[in-house]
N, C-alpha and C. Protein backbone atom coordinates (compact mmCIF):
# COMPACT_ATOMS: atom_id res chain seq x y z
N UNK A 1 1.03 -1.08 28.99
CA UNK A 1 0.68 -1.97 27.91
C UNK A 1 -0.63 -1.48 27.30
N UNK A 2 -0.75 -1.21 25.94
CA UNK A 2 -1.95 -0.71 25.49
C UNK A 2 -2.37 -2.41 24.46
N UNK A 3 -3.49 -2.07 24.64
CA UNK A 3 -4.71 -3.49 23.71
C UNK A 3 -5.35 -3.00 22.89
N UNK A 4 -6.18 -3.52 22.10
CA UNK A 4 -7.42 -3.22 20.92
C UNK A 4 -8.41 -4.62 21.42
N UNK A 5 -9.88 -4.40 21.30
CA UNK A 5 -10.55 -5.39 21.02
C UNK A 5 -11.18 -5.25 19.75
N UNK A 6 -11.94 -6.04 19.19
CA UNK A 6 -11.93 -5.91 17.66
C UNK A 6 -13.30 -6.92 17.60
N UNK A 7 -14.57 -6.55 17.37
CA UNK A 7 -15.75 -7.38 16.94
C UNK A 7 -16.52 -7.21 16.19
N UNK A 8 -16.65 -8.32 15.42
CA UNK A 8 -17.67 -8.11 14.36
C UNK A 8 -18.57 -9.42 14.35
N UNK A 9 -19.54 -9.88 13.65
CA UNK A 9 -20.45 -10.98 13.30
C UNK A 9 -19.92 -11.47 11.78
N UNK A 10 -19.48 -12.67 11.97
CA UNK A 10 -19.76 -13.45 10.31
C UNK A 10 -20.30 -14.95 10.46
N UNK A 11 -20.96 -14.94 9.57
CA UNK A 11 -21.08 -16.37 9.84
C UNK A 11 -20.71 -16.81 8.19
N UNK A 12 -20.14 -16.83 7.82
CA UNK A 12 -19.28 -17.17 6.28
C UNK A 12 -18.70 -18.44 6.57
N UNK A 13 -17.67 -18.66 5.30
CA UNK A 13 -17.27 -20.17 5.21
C UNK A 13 -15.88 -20.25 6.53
N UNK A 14 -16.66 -21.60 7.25
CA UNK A 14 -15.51 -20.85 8.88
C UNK A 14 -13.93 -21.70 8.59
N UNK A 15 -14.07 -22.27 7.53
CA UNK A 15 -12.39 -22.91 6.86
C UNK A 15 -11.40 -21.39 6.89
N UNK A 16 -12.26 -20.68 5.97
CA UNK A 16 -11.69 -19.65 5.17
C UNK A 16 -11.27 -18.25 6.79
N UNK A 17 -12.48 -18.23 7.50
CA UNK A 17 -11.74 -17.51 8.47
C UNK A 17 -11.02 -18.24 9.39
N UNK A 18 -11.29 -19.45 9.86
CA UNK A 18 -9.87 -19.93 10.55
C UNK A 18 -8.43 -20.00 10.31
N UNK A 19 -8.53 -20.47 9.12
CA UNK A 19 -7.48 -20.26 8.02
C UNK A 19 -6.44 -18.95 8.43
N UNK A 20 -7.15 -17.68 8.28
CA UNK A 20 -6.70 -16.51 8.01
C UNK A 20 -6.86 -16.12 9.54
N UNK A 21 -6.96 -17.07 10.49
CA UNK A 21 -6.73 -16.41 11.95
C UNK A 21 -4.82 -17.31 12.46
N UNK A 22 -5.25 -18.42 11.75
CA UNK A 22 -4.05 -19.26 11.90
C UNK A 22 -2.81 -19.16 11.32
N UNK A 23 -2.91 -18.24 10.42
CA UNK A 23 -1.84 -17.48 9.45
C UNK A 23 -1.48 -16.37 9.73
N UNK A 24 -2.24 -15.22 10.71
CA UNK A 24 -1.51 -14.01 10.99
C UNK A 24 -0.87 -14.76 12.73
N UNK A 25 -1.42 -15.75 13.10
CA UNK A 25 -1.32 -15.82 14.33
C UNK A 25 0.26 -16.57 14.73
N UNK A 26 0.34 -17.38 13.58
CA UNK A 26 1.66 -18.22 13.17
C UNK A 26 2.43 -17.15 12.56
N UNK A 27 1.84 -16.36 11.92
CA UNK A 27 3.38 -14.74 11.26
C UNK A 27 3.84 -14.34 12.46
N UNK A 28 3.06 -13.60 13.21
CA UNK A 28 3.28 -13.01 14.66
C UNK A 28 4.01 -13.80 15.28
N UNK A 29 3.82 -15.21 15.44
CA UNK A 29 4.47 -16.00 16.34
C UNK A 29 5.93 -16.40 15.95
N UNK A 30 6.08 -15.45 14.28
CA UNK A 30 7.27 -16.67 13.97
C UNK A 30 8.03 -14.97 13.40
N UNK A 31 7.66 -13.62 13.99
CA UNK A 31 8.29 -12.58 13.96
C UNK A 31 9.19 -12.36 14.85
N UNK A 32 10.38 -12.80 14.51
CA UNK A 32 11.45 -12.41 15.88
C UNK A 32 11.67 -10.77 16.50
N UNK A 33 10.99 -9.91 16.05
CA UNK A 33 10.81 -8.37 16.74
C UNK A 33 9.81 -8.34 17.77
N UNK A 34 8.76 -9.18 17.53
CA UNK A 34 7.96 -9.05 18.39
C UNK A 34 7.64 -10.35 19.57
N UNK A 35 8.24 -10.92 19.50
CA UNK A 35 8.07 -12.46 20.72
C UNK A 35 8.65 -11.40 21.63
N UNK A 36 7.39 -11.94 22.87
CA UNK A 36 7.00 -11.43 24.29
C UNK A 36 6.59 -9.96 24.13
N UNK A 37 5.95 -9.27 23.12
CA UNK A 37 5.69 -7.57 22.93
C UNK A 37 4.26 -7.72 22.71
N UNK A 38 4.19 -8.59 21.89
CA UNK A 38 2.97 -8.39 20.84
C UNK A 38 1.85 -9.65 21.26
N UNK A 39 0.90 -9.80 21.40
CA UNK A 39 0.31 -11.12 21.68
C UNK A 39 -1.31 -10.69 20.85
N UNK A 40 -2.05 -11.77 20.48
CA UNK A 40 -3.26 -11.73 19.80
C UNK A 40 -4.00 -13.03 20.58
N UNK A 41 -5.73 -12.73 20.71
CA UNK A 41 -6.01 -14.10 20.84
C UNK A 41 -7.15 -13.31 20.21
N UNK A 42 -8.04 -14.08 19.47
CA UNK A 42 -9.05 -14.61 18.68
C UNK A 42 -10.45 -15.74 19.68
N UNK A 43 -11.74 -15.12 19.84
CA UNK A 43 -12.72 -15.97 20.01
C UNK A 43 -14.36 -15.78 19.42
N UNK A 44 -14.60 -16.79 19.30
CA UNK A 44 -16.20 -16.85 18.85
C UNK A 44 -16.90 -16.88 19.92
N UNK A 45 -17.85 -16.40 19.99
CA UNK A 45 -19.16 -16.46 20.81
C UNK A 45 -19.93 -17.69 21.29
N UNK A 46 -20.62 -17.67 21.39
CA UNK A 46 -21.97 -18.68 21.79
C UNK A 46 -22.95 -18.59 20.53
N UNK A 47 -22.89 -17.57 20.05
CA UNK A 47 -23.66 -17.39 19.21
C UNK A 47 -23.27 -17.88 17.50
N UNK A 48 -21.95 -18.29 17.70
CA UNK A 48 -21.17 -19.12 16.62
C UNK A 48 -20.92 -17.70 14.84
N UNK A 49 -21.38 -16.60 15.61
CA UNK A 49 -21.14 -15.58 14.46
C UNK A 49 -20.14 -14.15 15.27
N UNK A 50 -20.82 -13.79 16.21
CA UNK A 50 -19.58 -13.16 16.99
C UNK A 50 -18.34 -13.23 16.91
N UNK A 51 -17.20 -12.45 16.60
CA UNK A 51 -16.23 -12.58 16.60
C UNK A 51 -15.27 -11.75 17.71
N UNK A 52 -14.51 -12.11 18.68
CA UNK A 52 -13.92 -11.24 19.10
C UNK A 52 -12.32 -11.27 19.01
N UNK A 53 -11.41 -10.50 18.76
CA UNK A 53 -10.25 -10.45 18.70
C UNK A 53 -9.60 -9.30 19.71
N UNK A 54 -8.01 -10.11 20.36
CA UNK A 54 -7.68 -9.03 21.83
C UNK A 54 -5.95 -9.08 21.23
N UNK A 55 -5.82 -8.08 20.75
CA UNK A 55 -4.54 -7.55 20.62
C UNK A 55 -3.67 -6.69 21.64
N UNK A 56 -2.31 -7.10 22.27
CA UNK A 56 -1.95 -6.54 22.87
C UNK A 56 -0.30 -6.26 22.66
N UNK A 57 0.34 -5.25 22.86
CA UNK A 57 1.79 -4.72 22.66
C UNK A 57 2.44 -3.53 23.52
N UNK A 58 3.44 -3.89 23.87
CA UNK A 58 4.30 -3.36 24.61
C UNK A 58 4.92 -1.88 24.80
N UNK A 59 4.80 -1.40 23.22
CA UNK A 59 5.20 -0.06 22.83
C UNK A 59 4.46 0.50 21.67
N UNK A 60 4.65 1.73 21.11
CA UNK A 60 4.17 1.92 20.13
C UNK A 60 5.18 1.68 18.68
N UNK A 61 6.45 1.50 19.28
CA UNK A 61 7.10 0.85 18.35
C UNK A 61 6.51 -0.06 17.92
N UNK A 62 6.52 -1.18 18.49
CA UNK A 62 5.90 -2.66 18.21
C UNK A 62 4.84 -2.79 17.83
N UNK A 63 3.54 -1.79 17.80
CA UNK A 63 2.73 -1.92 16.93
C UNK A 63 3.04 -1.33 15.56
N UNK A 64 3.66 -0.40 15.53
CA UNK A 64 4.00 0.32 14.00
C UNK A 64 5.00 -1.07 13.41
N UNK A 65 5.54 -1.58 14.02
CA UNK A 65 6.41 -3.07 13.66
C UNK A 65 5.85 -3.56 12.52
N UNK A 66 4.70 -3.92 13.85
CA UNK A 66 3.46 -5.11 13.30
C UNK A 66 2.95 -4.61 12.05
N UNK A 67 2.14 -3.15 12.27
CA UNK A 67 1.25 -2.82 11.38
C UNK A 67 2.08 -2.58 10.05
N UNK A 68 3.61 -2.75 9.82
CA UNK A 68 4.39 -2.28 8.78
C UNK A 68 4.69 -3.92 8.12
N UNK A 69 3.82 -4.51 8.79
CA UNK A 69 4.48 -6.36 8.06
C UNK A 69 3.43 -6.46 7.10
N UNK A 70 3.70 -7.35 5.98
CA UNK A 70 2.57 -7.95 4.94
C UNK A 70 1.60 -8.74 5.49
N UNK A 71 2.06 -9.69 6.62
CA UNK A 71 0.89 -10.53 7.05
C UNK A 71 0.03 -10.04 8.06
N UNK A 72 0.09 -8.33 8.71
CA UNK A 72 -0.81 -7.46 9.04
C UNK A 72 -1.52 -7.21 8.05
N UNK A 73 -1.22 -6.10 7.24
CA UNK A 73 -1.98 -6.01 5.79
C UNK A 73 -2.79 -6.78 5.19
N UNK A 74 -2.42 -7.73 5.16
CA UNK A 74 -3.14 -9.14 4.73
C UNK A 74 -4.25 -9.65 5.83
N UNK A 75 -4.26 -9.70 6.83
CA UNK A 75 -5.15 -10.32 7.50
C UNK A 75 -5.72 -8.74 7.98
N UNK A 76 -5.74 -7.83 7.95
CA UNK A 76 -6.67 -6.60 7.98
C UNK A 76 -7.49 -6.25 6.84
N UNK A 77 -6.99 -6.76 6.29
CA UNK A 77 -7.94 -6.77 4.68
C UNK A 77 -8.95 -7.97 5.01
N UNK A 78 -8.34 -9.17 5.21
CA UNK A 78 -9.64 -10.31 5.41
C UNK A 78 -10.84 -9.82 6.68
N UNK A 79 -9.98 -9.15 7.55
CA UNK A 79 -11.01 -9.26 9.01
C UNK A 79 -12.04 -8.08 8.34
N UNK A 80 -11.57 -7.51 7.27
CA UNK A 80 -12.14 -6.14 6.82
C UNK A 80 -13.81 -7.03 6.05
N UNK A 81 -13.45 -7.64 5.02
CA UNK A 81 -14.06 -9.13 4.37
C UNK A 81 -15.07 -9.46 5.37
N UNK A 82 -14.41 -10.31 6.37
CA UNK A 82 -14.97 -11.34 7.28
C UNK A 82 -16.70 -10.46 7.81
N UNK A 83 -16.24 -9.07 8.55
CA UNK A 83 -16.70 -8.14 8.78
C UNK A 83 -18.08 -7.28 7.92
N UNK A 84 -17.73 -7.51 6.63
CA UNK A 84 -18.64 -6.67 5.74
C UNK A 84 -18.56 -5.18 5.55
N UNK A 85 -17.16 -4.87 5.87
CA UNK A 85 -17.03 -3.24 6.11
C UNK A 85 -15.88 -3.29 7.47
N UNK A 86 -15.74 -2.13 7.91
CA UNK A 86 -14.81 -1.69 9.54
C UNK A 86 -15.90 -2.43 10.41
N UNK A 87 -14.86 -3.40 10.98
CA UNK A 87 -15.36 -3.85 12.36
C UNK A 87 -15.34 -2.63 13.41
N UNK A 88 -15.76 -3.17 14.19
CA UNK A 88 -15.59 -2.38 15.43
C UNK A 88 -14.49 -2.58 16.41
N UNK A 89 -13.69 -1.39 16.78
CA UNK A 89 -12.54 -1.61 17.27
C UNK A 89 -12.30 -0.43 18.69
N UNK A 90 -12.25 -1.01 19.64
CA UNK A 90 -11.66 -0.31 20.78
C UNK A 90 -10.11 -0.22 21.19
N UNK A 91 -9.68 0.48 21.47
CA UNK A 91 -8.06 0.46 21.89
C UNK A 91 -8.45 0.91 23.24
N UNK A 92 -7.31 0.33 24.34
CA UNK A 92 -7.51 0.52 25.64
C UNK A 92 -6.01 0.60 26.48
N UNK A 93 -6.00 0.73 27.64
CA UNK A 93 -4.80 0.50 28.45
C UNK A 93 -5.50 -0.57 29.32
N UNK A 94 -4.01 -1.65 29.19
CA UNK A 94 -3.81 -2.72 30.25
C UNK A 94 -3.80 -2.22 31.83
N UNK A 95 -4.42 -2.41 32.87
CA UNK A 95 -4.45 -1.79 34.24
C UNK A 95 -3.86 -2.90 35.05
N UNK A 96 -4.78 -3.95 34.89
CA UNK A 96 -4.51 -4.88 35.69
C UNK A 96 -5.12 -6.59 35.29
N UNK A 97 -4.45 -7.74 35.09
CA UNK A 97 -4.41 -8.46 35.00
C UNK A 97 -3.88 -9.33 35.32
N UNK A 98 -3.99 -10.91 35.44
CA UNK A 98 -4.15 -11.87 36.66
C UNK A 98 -2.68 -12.64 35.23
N UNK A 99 -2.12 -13.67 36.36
CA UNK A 99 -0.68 -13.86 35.55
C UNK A 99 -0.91 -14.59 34.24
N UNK A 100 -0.04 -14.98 33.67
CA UNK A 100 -0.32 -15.82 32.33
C UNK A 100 -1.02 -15.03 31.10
N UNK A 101 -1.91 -13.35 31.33
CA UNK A 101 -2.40 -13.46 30.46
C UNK A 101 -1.66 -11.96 29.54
């Protein structure tokens, strides 16, 4: 299983980025190619500007899936926005993790 983490700082209007976390998160969820492949979670900090995002998928199919949908495109353009430029982004391999996640 390979992941991305994804962080940047905004502190902008937080309607407008929840909004656009709740809309790629509901596309994904309502993409019948990817239920049980693909998973995203989204969190803020302590610091209430931190952003972190944890993308994870099954194959490299399933990310080229993803990355070939409009409501990728679309919400990579906002996080691009949210960001002020390229966030910062790590890609990793899954090793080991505890159940449920």
């Amino acid at each position: 299983m390979r992941g991305i983490t994804i962080t940047y700082k905004y502190s902008g209007n937080e309607e407008d980025w929840q909004t656009a976390v709740s809309d790629f998160i509901a596309a994904i969820d309502s993409d019948p190619e990817v239920v049980g492949k693909f998973t995203y979670q989204v969190a803020t900090a302590d610091d209430n500007e931190t952003r972190f995002h944890w993308g994870r998928w099954d194959s490299a199919e399933t990310l080229a899936h993803v990355q070939s949908q409009k409501y990728f495109n679309t919400f990579a353009g906002k996080v691009r926005d949210f960001a002020g430029g390229t966030p910062s982004a790590t890609g990793h391999d899954i090793l080991h993790k505890t159940n449920g996640w």
